[in-house]
C-alpha atoms as a PDB file:
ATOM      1  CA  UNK A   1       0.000   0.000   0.000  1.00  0.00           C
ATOM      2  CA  UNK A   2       2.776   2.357   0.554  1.00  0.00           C
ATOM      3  CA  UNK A   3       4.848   1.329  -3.019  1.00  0.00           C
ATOM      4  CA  UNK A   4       1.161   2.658  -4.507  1.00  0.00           C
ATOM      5  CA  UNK A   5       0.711   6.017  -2.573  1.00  0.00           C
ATOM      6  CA  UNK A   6       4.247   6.672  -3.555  1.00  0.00           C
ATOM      7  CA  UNK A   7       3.811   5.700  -7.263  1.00  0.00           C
ATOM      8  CA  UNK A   8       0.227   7.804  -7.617  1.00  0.00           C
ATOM      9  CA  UNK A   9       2.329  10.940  -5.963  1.00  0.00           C
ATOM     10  CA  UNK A  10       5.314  10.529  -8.508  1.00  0.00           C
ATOM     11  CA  UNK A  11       3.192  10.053 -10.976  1.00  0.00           C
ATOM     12  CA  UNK A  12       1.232  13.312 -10.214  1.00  0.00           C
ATOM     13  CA  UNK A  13       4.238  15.475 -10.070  1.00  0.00           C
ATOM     14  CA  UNK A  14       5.627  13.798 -13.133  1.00  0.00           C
ATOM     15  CA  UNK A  15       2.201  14.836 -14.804  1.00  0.00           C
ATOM     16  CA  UNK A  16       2.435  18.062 -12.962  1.00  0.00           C
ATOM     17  CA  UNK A  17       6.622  18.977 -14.372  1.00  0.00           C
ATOM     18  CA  UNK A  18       5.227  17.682 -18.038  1.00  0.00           C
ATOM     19  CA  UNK A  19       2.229  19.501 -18.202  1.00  0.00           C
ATOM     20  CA  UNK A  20       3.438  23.250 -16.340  1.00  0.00           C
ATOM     21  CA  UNK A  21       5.621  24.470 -18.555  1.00  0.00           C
ATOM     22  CA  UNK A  22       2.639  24.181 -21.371  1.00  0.00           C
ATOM     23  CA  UNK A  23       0.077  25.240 -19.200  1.00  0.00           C
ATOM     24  CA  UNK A  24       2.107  28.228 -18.807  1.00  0.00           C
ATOM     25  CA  UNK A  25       3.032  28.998 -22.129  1.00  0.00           C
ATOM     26  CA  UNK A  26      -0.640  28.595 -22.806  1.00  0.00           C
ATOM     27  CA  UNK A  27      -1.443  31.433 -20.282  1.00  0.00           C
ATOM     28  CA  UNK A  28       1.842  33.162 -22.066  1.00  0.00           C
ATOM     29  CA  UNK A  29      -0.367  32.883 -25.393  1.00  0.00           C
ATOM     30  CA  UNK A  30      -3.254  34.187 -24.449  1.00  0.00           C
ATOM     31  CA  UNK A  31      -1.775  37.436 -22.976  1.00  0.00           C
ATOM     32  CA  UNK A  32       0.050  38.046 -25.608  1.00  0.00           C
ATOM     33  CA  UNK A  33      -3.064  37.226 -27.964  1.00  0.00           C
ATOM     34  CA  UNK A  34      -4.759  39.764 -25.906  1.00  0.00           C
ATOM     35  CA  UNK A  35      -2.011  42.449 -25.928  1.00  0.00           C
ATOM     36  CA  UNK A  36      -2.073  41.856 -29.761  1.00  0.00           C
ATOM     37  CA  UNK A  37      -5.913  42.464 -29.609  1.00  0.00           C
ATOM     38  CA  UNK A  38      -5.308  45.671 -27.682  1.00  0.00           C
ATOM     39  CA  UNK A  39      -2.729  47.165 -29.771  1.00  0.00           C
ATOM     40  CA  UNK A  40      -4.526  46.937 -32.842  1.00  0.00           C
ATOM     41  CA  UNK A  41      -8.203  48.862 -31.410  1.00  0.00           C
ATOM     42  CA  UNK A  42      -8.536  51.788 -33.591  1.00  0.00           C
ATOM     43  CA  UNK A  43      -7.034  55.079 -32.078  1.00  0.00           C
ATOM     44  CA  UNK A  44      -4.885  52.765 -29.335  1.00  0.00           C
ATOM     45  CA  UNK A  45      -1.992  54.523 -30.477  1.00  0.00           C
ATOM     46  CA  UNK A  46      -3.355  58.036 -29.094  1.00  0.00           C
ATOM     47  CA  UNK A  47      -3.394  56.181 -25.837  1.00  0.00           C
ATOM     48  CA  UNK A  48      -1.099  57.937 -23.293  1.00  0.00           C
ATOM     49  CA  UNK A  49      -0.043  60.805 -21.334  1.00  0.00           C
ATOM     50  CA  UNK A  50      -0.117  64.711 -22.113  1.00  0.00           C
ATOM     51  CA  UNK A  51       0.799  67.729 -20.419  1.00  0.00           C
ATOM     52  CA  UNK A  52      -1.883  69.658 -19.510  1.00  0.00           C
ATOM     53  CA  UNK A  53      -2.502  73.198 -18.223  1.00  0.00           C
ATOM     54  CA  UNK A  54       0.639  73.944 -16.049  1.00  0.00           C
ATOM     55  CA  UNK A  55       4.285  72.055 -15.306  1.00  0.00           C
ATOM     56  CA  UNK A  56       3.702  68.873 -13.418  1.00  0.00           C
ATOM     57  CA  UNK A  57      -0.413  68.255 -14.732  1.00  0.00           C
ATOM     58  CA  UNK A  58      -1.017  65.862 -17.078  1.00  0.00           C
ATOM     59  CA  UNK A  59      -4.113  64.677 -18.658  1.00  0.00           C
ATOM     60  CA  UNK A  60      -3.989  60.467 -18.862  1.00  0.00           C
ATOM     61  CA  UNK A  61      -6.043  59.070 -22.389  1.00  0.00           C
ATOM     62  CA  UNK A  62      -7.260  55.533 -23.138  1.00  0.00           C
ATOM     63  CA  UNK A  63      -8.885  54.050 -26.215  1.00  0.00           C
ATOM     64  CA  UNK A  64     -11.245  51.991 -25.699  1.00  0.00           C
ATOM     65  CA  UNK A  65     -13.116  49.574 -27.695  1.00  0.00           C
ATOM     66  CA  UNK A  66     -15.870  51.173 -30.021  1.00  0.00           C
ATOM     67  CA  UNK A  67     -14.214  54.403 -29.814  1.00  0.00           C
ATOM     68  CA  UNK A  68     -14.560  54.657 -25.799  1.00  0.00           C
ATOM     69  CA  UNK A  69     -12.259  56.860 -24.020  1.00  0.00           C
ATOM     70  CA  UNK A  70     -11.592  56.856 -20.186  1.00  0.00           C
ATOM     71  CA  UNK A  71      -9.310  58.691 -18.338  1.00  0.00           C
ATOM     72  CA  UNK A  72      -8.036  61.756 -16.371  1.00  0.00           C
ATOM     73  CA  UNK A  73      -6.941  65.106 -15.185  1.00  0.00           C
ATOM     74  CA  UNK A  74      -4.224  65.427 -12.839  1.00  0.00           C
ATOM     75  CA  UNK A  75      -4.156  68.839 -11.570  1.00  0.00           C
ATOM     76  CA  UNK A  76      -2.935  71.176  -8.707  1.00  0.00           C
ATOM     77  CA  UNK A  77      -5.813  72.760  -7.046  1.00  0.00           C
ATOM     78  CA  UNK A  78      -6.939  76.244  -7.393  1.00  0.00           C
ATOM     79  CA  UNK A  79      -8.676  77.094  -4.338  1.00  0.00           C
ATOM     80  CA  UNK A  80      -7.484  77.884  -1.055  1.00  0.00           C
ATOM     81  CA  UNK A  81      -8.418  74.694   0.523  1.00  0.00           C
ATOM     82  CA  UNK A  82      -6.654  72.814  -1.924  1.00  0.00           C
ATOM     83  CA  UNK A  83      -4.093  75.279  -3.505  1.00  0.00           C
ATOM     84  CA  UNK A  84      -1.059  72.698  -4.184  1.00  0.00           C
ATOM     85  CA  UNK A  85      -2.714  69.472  -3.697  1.00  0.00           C
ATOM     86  CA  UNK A  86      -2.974  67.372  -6.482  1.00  0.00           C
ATOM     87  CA  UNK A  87      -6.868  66.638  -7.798  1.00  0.00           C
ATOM     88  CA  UNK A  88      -7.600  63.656  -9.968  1.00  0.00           C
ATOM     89  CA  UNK A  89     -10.476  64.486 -12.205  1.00  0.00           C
ATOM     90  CA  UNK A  90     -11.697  61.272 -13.980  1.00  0.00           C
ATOM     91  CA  UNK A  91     -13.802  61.868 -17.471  1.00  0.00           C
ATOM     92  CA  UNK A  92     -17.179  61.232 -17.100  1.00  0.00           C
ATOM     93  CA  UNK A  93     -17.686  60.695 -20.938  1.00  0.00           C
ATOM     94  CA  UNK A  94     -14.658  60.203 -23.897  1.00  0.00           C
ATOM     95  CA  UNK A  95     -15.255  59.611 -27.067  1.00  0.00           C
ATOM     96  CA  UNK A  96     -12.614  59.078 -30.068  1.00  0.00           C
ATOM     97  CA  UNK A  97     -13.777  59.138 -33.484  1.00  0.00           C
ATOM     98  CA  UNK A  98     -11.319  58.518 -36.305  1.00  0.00           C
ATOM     99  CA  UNK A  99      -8.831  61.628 -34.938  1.00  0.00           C
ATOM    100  CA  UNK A 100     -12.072  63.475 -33.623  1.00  0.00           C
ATOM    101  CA  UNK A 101     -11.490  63.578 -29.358  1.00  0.00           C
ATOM    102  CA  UNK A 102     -14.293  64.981 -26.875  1.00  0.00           C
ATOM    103  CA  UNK A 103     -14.434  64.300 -23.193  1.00  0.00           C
ATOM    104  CA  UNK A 104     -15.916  65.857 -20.017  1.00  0.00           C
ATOM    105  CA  UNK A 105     -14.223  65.416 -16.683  1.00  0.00           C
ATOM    106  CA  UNK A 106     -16.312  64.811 -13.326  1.00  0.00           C
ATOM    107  CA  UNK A 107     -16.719  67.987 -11.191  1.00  0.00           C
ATOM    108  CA  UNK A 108     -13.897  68.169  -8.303  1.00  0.00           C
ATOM    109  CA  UNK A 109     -13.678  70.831  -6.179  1.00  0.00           C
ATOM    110  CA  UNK A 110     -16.457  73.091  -8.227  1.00  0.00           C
ATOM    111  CA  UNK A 111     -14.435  72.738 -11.076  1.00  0.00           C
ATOM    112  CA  UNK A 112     -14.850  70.685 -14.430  1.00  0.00           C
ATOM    113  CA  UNK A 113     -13.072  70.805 -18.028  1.00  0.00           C
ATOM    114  CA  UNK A 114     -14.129  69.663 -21.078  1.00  0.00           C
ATOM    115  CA  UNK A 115     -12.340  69.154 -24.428  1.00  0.00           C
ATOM    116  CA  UNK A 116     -13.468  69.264 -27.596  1.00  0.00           C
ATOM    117  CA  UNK A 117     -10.330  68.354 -30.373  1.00  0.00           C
ATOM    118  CA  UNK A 118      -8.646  66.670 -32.513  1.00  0.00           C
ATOM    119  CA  UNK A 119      -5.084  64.224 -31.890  1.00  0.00           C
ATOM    120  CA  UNK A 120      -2.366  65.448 -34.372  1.00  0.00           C
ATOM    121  CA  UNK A 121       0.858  64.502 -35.283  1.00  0.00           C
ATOM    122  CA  UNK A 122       3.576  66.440 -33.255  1.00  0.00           C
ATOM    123  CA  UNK A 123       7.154  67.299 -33.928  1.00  0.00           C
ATOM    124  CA  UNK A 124       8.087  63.885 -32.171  1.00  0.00           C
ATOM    125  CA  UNK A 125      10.171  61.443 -34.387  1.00  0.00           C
ATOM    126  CA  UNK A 126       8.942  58.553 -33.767  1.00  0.00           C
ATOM    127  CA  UNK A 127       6.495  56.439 -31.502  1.00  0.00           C
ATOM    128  CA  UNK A 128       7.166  57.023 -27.569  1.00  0.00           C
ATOM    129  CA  UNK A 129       8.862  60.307 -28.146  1.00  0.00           C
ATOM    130  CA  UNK A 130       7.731  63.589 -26.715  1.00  0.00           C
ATOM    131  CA  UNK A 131       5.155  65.664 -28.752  1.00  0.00           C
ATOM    132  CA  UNK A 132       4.517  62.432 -31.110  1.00  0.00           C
ATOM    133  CA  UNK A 133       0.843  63.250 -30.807  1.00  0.00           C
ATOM    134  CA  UNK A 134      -0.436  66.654 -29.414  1.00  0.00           C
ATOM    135  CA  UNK A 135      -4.020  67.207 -28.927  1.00  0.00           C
ATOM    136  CA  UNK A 136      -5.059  70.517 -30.494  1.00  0.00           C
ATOM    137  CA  UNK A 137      -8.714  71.941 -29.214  1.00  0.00           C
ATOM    138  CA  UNK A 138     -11.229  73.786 -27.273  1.00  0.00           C
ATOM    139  CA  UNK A 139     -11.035  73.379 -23.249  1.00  0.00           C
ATOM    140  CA  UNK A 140     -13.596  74.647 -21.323  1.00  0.00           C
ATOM    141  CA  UNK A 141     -13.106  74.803 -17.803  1.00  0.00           C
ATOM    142  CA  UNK A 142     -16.397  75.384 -15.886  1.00  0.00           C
ATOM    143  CA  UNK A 143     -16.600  76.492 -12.328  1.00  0.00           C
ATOM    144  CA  UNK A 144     -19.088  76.631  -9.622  1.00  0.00           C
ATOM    145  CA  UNK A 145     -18.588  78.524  -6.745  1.00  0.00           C
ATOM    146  CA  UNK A 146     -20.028  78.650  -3.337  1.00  0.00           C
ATOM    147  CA  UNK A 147     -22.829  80.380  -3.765  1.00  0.00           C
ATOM    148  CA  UNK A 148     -24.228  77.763  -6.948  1.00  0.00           C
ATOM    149  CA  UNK A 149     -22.580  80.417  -9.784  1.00  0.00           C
ATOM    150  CA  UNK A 150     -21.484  79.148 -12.728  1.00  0.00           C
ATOM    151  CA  UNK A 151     -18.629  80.464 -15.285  1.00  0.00           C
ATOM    152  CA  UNK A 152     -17.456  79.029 -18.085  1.00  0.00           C
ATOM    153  CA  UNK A 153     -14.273  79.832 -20.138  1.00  0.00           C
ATOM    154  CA  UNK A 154     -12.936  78.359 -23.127  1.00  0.00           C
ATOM    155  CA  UNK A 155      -9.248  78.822 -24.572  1.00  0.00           C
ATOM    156  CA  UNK A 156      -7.440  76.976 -27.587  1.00  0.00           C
ATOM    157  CA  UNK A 157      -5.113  74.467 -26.148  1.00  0.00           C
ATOM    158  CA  UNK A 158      -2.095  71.848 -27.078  1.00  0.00           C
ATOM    159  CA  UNK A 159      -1.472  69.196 -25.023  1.00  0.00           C
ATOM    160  CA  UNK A 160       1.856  67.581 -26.508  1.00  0.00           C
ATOM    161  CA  UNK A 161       2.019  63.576 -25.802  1.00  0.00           C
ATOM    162  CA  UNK A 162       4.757  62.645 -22.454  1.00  0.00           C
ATOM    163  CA  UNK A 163       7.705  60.705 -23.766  1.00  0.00           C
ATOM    164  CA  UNK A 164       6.994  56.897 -23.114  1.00  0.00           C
ATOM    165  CA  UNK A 165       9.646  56.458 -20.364  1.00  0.00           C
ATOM    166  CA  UNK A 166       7.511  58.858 -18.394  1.00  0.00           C
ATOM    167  CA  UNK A 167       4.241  57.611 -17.749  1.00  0.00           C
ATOM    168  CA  UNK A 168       3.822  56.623 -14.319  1.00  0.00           C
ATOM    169  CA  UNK A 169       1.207  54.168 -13.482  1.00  0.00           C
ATOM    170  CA  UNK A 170      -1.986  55.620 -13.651  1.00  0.00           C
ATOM    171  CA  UNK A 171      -3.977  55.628 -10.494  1.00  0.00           C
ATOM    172  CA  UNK A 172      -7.266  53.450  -9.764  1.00  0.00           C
ATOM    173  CA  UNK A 173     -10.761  54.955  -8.882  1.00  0.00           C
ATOM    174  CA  UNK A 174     -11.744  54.388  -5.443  1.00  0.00           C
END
């Protein structure tokens, strides 16, 4: 009885040694089936980071399937209570058609931005560089202040793409 429970186990991890290494390359596969997938959605390539209003903001853009674009603002506050803190405004809608970008950010702090534009090729050289893509536009930045009034302004903008190597990882919604 003890030969057999021996046997079955060395038989398990002999099954075990043959069949990991193409169970993993199976997973291996299918990531990089789905990686493939990703890269080839339309507009994935405007994916990214770009500077935004002032040094140090950035505005983070995602392609999505059907044209879908998530995202965010990453901004220093304006107000007293938050002058220097940094306010993460995610888009409440995004939509990419063709070149063709619009989104609308939530409201933070009384404040929201919307963008209505087009992504251009910049001055960069080649794919990951700085100012490959720019996106050239309308923002609107509305604000509501503490007594419920409400003031837009709008103002041509250029938001020239981060260089690859500097994209930090973008942070989750809680």
């Amino acid at each position: 009885m003890h030969k057999q429970k021996i046997t079955g186990v060395l038989l398990v991890l002999l099954a075990s040694l043959v069949a990991g290494p193409n169970a993993r390359l199976g997973a291996q596969e299918k990531r990089a089936a789905n990686d493939a997938k990703a890269e080839k959605l339309p507009g994935s390539e405007y994916s990214g980071m770009y500077a935004f209003l002032k040094e140090g903001e950035f505005v983070q853009v995602t392609v999505e399937e059907a044209g879908r674009v998530t995202g965010f603002v990453s901004r220093y506050g304006d107000l007293d209570s938050d002058k220097g803190a940094f306010l993460d405004q995610f888009f409440k809608t995004g939509k990419l058609d063709g070149r063709a970008l619009i989104f609308t950010t939530e409201v933070v702090h009384g404040m929201s931005f919307e963008f209505k534009g087009t992504i251009e090729r910049g001055e960069g050289k080649k794919p990951g560089d700085e100012a490959y893509y720019v996106l050239k536009g309308t923002l609107t930045e509305t604000t509501t202040d503490a007594n419920k009034k409400t003031s837009s302004r709008s103002r041509e903008v250029a938001f020239k793409a981060f260089p690859e190597d500097a994209s930090p990882v973008p942070p989750t919604r809680d």
